[in-house]
Protein backbone atom coordinates (compact mmCIF):
# COMPACT_ATOMS: atom_id res chain seq x y z
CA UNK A 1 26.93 -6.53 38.14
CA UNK A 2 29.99 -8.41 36.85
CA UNK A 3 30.79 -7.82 32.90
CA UNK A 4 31.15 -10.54 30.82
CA UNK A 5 35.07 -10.89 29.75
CA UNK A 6 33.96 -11.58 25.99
CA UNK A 7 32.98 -8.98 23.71
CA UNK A 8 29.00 -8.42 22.75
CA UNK A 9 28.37 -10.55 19.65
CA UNK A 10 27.63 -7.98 16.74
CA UNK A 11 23.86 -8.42 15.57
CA UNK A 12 23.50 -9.67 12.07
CA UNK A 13 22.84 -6.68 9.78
CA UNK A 14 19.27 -5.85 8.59
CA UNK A 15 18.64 -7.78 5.49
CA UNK A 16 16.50 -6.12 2.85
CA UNK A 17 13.95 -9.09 0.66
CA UNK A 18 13.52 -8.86 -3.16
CA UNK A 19 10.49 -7.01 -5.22
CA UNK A 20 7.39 -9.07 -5.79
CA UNK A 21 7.09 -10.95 -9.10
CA UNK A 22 3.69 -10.39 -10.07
CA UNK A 23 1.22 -8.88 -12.55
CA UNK A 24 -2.41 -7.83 -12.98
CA UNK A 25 -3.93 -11.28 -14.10
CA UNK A 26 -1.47 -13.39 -11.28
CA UNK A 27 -4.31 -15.78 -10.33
CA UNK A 28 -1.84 -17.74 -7.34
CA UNK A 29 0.91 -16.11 -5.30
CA UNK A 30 3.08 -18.03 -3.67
CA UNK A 31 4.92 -16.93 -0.62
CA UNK A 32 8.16 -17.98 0.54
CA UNK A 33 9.54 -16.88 4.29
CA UNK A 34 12.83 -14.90 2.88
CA UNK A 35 15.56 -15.24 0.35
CA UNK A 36 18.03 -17.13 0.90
CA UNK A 37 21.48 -15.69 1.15
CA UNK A 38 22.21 -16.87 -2.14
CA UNK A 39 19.11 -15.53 -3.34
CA UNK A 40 20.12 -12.21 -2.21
CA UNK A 41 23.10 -11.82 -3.47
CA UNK A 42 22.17 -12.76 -7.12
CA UNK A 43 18.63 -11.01 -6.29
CA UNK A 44 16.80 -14.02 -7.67
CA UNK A 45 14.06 -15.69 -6.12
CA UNK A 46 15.07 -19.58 -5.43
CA UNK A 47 18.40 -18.86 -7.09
CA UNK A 48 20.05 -22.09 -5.00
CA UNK A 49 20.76 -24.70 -7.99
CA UNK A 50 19.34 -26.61 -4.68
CA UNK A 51 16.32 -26.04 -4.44
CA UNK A 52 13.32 -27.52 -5.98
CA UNK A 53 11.08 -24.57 -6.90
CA UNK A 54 12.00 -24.23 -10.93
CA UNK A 55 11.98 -28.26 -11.17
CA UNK A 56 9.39 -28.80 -9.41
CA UNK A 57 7.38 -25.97 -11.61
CA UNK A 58 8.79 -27.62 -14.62
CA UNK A 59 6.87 -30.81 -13.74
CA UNK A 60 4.16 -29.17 -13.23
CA UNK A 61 4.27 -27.76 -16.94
CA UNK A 62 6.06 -29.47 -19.35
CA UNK A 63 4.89 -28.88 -22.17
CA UNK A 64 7.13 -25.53 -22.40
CA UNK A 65 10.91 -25.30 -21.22
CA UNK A 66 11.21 -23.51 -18.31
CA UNK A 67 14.03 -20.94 -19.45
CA UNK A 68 17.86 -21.64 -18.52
CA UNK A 69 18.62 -20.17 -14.72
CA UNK A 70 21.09 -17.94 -16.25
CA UNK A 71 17.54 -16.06 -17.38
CA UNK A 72 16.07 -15.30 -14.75
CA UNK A 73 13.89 -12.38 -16.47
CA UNK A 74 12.75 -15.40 -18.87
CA UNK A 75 12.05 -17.43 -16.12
CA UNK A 76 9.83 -14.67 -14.39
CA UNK A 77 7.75 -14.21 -17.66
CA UNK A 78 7.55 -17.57 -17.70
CA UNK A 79 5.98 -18.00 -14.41
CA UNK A 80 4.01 -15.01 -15.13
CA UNK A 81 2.51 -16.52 -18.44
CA UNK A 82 0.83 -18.95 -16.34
CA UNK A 83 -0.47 -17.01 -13.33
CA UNK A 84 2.07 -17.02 -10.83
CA UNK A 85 3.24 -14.91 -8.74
CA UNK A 86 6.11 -15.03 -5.89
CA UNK A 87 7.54 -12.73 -2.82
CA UNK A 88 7.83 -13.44 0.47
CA UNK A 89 6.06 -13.03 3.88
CA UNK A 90 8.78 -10.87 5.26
CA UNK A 91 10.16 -7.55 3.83
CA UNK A 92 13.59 -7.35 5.74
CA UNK A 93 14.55 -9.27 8.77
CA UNK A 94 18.05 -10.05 10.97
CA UNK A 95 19.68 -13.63 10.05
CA UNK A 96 22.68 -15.16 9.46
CA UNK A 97 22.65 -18.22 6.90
CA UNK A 98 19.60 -18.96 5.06
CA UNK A 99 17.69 -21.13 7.83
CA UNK A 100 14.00 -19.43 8.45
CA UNK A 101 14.67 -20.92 12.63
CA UNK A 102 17.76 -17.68 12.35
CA UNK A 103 15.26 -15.24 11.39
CA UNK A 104 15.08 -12.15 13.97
CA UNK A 105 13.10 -8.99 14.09
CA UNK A 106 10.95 -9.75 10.77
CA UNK A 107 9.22 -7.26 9.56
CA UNK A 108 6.55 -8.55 6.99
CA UNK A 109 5.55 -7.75 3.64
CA UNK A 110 2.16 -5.46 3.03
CA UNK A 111 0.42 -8.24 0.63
CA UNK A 112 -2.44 -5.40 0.27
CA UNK A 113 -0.45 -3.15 -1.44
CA UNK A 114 0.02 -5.43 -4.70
CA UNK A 115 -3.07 -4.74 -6.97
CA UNK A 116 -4.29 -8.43 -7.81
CA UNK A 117 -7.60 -7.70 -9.08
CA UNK A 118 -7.15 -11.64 -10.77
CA UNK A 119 -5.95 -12.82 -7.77
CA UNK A 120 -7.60 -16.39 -6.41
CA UNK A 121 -5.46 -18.12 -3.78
CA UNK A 122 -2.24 -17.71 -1.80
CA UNK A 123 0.10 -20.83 -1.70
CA UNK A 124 2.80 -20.67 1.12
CA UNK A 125 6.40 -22.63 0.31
CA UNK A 126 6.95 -24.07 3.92
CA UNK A 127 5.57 -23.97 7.12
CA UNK A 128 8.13 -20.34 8.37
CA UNK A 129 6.12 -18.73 5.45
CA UNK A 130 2.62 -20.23 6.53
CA UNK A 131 2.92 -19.54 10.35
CA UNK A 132 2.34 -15.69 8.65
CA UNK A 133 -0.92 -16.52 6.93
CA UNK A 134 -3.50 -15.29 9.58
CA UNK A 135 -1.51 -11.70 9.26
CA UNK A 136 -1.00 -11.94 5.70
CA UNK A 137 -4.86 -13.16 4.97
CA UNK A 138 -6.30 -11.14 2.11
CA UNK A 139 -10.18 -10.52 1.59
CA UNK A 140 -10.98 -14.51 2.29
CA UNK A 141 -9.17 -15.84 -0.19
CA UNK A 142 -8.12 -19.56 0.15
CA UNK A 143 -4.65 -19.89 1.51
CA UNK A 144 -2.56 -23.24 1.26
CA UNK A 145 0.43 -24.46 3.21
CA UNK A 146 2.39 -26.11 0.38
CA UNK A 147 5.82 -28.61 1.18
CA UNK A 148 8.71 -26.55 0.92
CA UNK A 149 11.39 -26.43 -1.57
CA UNK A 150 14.19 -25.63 0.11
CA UNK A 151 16.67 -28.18 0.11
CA UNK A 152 16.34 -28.13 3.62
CA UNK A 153 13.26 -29.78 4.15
CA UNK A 154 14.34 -33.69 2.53
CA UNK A 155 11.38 -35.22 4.61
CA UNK A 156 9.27 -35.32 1.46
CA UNK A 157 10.16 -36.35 -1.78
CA UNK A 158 10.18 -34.73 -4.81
CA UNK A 159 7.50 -36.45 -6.71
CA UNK A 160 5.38 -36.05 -3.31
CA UNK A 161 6.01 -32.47 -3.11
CA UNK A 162 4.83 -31.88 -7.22
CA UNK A 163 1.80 -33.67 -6.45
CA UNK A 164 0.59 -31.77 -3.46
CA UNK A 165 1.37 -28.82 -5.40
CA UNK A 166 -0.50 -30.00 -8.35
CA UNK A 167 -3.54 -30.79 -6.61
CA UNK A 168 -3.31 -26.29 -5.53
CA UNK A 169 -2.57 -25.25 -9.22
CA UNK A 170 -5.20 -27.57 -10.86
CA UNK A 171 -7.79 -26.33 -8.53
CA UNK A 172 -7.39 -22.81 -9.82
CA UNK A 173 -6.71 -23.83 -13.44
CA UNK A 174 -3.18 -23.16 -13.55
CA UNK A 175 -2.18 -27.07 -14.27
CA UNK A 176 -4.24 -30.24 -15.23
């Protein structure tokens, strides 16, 4: 067997995924694949001034200012004011970059360890995060594959993505 003259490419190191935000009365969690790497680093869900999550939740609720993005803790209270939650499908995984296609050896998040006694439906951000659902699926509960957010998926636009998510969030309550 001849060796290969070029050194073995060093795997990417494991990659640890943020807390859940969530509390007793969260009524919709939505699930996102992993954070991104900028994400990580400021350990802050959808912390890339790219992507659409906070504007598109802002839409969704104007009526009250969705707090600055240097807040983060006031943006988490303000999510969880209104019954939503966020994590992720996987717990820790192998990638380099933030695309969900360089995700290797994911190991996922144990969505029936969160007590939710309030809990209604689960939204997945993106198709990576919905290809989970069937393993993620939680006593029957509805489960919806949402556009994503990440700036990464441009085939939908904005006002298209806020109304598909609209039509989720006003049928449990959360928006009109």
């Amino acid at each position: 067997m001849q060796q290969s003259p070029y050194p073995p490419t060093p795997e990417p190191p494991l990659l640890e995924g943020l807390a859940p935000v969530v509390a007793t009365h969260t009524r919709l969690l939505i699930l996102g694949s992993f954070p991104s790497r900028i994400s990580l680093e400021r350990r802050q869900y959808y912390a890339n001034p790219r992507n659409q999550l906070w504007t598109l939740l802002q839409a969704l609720w104007p009526e009250q200012p969705l707090p600055h993005s240097h807040d983060y803790a006031g943006r988490c209270r303000w999510i969880l004011d209104r019954g939503l939650g966020l994590w992720d499908v996987y717990a820790r995984c192998r990638r380099v970059g933030s695309l969900d296609a360089a995700i290797r050896n994911a190991e996922r998040n144990d969505l029936h360890r969160l007590d939710l006694p309030r809990l209604e439906a689960i939204a997945h951000n993106g198709a990576a995060s919905h290809a989970q659902a069937a393993r993620l699926a939680v006593n029957g509960l509805p489960v919806y594959r949402l556009p994503s957010t990440s700036p990464a998926h441009a085939a939908w636009s904005l006002a298209r993505k806020i109304e598909a998510w609209r039509e989720v969030f006003a049928r449990h309550g959360l928006c009109t």
